[in-house]
Each structure stands twice: as C-alpha cells, then as structure tokens.
N, C-alpha and C. Protein backbone atom coordinates (compact mmCIF):
# COMPACT_ATOMS: atom_id res chain seq x y z
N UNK A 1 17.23 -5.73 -9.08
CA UNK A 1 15.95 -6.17 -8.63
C UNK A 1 14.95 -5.03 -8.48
N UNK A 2 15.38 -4.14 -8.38
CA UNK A 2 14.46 -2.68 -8.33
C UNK A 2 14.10 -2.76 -7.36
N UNK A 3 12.19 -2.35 -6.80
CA UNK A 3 12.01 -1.92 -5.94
C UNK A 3 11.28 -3.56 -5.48
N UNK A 4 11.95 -4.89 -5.59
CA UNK A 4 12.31 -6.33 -5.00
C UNK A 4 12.85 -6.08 -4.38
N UNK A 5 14.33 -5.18 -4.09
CA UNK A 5 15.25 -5.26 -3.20
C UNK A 5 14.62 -5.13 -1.89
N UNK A 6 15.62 -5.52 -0.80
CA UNK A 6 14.64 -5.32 1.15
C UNK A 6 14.19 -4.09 0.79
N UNK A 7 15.19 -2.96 0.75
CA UNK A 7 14.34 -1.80 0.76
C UNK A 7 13.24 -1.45 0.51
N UNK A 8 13.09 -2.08 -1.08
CA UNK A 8 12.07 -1.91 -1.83
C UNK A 8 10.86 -2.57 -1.49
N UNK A 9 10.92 -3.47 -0.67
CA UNK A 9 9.71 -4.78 -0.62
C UNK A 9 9.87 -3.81 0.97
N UNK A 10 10.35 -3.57 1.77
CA UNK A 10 9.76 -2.84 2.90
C UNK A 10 9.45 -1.53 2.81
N UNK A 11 9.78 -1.15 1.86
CA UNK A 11 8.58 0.09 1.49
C UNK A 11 7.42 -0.20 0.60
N UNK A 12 7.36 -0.90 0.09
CA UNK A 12 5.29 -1.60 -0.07
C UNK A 12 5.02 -2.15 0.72
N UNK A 13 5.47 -2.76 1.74
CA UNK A 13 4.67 -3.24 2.73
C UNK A 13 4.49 -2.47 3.66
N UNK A 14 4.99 -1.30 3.93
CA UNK A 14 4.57 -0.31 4.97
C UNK A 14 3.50 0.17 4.10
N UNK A 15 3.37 0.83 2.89
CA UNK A 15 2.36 1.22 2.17
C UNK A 15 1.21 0.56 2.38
N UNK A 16 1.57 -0.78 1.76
CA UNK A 16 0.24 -2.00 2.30
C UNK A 16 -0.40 -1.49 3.30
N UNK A 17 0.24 -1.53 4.17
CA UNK A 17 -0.23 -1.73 5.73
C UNK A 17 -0.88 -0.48 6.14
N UNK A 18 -0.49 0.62 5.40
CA UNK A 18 -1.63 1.88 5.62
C UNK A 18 -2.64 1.72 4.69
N UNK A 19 -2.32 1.53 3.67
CA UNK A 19 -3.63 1.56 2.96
C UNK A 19 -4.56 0.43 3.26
N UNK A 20 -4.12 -0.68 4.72
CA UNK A 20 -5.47 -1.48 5.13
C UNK A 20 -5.51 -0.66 6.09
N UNK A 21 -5.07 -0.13 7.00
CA UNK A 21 -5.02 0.66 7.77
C UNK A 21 -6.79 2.12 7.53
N UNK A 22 -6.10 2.61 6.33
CA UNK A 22 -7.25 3.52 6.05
C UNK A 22 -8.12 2.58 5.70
N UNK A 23 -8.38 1.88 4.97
CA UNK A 23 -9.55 1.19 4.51
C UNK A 23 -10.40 0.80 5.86
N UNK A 24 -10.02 0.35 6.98
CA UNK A 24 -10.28 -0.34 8.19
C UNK A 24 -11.09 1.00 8.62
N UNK A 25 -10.13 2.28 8.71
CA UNK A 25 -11.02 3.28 9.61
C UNK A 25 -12.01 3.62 8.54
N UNK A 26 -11.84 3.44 7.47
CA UNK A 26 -13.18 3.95 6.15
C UNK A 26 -14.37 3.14 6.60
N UNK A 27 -14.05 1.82 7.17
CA UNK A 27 -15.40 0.89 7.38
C UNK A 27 -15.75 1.76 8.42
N UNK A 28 -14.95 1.59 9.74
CA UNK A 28 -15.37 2.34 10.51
C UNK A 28 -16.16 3.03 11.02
N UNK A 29 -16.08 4.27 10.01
CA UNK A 29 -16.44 5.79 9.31
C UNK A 29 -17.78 5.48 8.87
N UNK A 30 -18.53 3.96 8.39
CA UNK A 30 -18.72 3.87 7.36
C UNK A 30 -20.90 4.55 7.59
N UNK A 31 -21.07 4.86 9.04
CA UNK A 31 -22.35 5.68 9.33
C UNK A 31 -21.98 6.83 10.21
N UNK A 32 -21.02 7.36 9.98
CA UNK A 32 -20.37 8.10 10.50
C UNK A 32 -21.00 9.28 9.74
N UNK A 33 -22.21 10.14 10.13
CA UNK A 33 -22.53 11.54 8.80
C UNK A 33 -21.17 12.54 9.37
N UNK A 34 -21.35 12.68 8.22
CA UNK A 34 -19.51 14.09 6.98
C UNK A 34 -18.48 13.40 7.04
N UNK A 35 -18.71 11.92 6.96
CA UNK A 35 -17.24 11.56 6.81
C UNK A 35 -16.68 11.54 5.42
N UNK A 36 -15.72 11.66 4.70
CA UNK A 36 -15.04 11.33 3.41
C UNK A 36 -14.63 10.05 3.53
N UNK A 37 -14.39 9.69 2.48
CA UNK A 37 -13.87 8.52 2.18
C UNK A 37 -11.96 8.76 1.82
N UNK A 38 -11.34 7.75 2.54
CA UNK A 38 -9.63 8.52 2.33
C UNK A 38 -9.21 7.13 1.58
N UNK A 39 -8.14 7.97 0.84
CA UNK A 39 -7.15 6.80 0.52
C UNK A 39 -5.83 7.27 0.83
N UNK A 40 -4.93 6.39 0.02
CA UNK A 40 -3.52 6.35 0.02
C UNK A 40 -3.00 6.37 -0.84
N UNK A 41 -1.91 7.23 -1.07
CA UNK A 41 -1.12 7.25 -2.63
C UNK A 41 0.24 7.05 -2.19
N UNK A 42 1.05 7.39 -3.25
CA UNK A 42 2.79 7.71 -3.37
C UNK A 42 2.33 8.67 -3.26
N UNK A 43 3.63 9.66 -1.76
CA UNK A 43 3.67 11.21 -2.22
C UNK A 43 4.54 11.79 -3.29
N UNK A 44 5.12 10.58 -4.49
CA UNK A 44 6.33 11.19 -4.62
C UNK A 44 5.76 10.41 -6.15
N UNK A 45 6.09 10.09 -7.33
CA UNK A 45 6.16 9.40 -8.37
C UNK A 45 7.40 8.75 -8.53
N UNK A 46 7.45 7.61 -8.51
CA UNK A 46 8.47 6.81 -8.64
C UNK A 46 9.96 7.07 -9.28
N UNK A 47 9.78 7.44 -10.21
CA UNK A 47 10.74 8.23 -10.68
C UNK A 47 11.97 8.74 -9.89
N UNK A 48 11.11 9.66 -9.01
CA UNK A 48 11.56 10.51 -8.37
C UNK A 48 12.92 9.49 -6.82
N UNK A 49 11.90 8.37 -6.32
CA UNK A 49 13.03 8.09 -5.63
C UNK A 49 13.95 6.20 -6.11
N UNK A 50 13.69 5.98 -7.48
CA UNK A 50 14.87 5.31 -8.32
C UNK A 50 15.92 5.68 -8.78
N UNK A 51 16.80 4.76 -8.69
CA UNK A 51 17.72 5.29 -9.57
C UNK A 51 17.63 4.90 -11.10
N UNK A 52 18.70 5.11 -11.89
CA UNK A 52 18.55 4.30 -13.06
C UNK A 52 18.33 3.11 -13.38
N UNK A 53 19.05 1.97 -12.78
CA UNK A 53 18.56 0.65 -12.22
C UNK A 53 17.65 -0.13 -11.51
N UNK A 54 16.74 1.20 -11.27
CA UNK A 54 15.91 0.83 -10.99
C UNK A 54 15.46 0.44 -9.43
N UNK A 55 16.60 0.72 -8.79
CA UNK A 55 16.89 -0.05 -7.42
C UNK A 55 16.66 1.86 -6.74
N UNK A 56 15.92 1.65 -5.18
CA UNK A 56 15.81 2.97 -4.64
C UNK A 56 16.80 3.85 -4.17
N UNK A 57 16.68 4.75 -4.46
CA UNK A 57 18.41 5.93 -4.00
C UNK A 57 18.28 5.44 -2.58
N UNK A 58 19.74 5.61 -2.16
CA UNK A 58 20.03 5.45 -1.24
C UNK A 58 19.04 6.36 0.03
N UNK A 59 19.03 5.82 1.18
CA UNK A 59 17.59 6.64 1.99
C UNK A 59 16.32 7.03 1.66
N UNK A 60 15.94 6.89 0.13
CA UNK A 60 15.05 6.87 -0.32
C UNK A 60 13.63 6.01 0.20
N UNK A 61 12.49 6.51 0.59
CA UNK A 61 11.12 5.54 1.27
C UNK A 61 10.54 6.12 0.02
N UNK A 62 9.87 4.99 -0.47
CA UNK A 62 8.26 5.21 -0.96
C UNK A 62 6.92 5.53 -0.21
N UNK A 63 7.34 7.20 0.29
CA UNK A 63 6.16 7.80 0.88
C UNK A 63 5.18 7.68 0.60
N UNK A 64 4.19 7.83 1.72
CA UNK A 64 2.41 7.70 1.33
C UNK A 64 1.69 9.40 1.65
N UNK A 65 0.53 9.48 1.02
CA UNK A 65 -0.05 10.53 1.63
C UNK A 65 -1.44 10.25 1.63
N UNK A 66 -2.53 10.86 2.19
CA UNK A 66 -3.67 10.67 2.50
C UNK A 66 -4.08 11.47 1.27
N UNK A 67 -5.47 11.25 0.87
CA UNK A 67 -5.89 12.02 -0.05
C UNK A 67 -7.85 11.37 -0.44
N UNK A 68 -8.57 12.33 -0.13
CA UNK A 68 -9.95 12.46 -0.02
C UNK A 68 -10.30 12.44 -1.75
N UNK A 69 -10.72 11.21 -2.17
CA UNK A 69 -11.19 11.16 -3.63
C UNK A 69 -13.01 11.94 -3.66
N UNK A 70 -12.98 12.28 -4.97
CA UNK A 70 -14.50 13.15 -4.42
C UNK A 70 -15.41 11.28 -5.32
N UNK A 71 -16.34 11.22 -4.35
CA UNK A 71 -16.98 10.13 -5.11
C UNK A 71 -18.31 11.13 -5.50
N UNK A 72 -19.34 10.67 -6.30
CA UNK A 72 -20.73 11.94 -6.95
C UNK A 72 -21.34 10.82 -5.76
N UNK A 73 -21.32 9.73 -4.93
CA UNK A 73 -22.81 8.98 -4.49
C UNK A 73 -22.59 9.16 -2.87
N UNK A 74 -22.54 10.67 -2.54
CA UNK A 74 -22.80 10.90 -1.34
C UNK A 74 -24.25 10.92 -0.20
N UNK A 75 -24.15 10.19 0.54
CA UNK A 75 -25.76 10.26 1.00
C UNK A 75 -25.89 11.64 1.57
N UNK A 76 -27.38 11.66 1.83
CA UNK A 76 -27.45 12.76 2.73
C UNK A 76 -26.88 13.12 3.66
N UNK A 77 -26.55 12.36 4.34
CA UNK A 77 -25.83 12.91 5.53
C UNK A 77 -24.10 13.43 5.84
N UNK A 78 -23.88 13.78 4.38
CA UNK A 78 -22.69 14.14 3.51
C UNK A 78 -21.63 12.74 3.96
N UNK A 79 -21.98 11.31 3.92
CA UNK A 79 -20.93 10.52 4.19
C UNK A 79 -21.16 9.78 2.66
N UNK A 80 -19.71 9.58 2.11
CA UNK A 80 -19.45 8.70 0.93
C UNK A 80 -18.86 7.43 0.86
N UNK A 81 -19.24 6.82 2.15
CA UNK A 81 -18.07 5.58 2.34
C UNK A 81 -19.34 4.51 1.84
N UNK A 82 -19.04 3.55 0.93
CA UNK A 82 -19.72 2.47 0.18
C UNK A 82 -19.08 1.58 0.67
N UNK A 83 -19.68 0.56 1.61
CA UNK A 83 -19.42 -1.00 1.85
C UNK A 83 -18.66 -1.30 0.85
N UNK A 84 -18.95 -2.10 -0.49
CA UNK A 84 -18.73 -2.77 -1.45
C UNK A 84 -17.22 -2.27 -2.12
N UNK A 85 -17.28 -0.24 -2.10
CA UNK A 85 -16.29 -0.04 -2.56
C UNK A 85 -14.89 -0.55 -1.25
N UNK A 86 -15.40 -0.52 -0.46
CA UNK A 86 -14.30 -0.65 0.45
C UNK A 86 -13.34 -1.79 0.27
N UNK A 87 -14.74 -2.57 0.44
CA UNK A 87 -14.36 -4.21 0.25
C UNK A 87 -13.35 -4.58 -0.41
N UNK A 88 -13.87 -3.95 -2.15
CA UNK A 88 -13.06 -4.40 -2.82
C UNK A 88 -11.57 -3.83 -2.99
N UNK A 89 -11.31 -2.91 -2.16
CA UNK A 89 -9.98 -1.68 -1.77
C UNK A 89 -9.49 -2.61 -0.69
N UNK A 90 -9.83 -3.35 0.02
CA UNK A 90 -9.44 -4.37 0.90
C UNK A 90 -8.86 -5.79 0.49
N UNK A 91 -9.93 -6.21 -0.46
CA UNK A 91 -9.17 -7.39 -1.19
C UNK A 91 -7.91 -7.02 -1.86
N UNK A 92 -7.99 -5.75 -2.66
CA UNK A 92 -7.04 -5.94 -3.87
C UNK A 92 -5.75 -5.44 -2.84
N UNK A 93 -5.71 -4.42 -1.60
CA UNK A 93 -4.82 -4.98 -0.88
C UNK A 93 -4.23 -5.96 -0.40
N UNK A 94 -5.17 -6.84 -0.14
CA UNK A 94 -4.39 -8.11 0.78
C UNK A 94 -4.18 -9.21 -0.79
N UNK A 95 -4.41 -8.55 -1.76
CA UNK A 95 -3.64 -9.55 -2.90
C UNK A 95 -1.94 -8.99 -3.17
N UNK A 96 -2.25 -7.33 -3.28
CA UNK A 96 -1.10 -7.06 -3.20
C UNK A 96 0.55 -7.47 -1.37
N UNK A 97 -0.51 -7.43 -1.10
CA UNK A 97 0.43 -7.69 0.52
C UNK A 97 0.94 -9.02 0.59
N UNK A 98 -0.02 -10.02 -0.11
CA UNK A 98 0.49 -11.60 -0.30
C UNK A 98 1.73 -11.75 -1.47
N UNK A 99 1.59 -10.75 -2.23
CA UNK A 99 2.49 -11.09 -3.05
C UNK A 99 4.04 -10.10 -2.86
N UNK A 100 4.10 -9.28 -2.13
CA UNK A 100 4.82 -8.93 -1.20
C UNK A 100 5.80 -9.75 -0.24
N UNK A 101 4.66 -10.34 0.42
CA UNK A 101 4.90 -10.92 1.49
C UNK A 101 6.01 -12.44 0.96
N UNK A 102 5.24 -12.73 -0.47
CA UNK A 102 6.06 -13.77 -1.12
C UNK A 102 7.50 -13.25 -1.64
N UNK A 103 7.24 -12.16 -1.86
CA UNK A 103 9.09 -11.89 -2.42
C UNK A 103 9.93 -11.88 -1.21
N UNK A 104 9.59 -11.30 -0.17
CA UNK A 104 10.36 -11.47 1.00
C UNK A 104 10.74 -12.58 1.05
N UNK A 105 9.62 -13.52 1.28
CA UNK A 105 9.99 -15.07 1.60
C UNK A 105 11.31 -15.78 0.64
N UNK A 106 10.68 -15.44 -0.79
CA UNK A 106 11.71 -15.88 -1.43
C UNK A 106 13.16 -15.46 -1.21
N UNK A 107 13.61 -14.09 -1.35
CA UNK A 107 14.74 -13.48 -0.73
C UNK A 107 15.48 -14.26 0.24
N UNK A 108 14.71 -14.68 1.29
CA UNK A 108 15.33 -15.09 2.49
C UNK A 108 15.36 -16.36 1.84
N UNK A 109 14.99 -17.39 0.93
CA UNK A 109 14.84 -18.78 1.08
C UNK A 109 15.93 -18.88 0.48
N UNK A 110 16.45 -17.65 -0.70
CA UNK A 110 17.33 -17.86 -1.25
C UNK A 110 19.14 -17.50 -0.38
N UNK A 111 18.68 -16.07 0.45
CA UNK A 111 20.02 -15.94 1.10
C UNK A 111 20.06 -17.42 2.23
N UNK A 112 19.18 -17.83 2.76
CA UNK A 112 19.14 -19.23 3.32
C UNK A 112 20.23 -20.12 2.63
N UNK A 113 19.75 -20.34 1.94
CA UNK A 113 20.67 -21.01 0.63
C UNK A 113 22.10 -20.64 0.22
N UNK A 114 22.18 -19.67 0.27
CA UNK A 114 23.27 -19.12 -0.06
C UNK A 114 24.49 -19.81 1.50
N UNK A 115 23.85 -18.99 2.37
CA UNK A 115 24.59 -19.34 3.19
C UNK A 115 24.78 -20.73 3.30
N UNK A 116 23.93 -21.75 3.78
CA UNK A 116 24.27 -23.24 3.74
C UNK A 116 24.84 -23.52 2.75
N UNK A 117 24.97 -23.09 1.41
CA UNK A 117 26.01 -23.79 0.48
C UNK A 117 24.90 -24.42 -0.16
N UNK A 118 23.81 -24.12 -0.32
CA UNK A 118 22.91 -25.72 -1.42
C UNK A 118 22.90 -24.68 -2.91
C-alpha cells in the first residue's frame, strides 16, 4: 500500500495539518510589515524514507520543514503575504486532507469487516 499504510496516511496528515497550520499564521501575518510568506515541504525526498515496496522504513516520519519562498510582489512594507495566494494554499490543502482523511476511513471500514467476518 505504500505510503496508504497507517503510517503512511499519519504522516500526511500531520503534514496536512502544518501546512494549514502555516497557511492560518500567513493570513494572520497577512498586514503584518517584514513578514515573509512560509511554507511547508518534505525535509527529506521520499526516496529517502521508502523502502522498495514502497511502504515507509521502519520509524521512518515524513518530515516537514519551514521554508520562506521569495515571491517578486512584495509591498512596501517588505510583507509578501497575498490573500488569494493563500486561499488557494488553503483549499488545495483541505482537498488534500479530505482525501486522506478518506483512506483512513476506508482502512478501518475494511479492518471493521475483517473482523466481523462480512
């Protein structure tokens, strides 16, 4: 199942959850003069904590790290946080977090199943 497995689906959803996390303090931020605008990445490239199957090494997390993108449409007051860009760094989270949130569900509907015998 790769990174479907619990492990795997609870390490994007901790990810999720920072990267609404930053987005939230970016609104925040968002007349805040010298603020940057932050995001969230992998600290690691995937690669790095799969195995061949695809499934995560054992103790392996899909770390996050903070990281200041340079945008060119800084106002004067050296702050770069754009409403609109946020927004849409917000939606495409909570599309990714729903569909997350659905593999879990499924998982369980199925060990559900399993156990009752259907």
């Amino acid at each position: 199942m790769g990174l479907l497995d619990c492990d795997g689906l609870l390490s994007l959803l901790d990810a999720a959850q920072r990267k609404h996390d930053v987005v939230a303090n970016n609104l925040a931020n968002l007349n805040t003069p010298g603020y940057r605008t932050r995001r969230v990445r992998f600290a690691r490239r995937l690669e790095d904590v799969m195995d061949r199957t695809g499934k995560l090494k054992p103790g392996a997390r899909l770390e996050t790290e903070l990281w200041s993108p340079m945008f060119r449409d800084v106002a004067a007051d050296g702050n770069d946080v754009k409403l609109e860009r946020e927004i849409v760094q917000l939606n495409k989270n909570s599309v990714r977090m729903r569909v997350y949130l659905a593999a879990v569900r499924s998982r369980i509907q199925r060990l559900r199943s399993a156990i009752e015998g259907r």
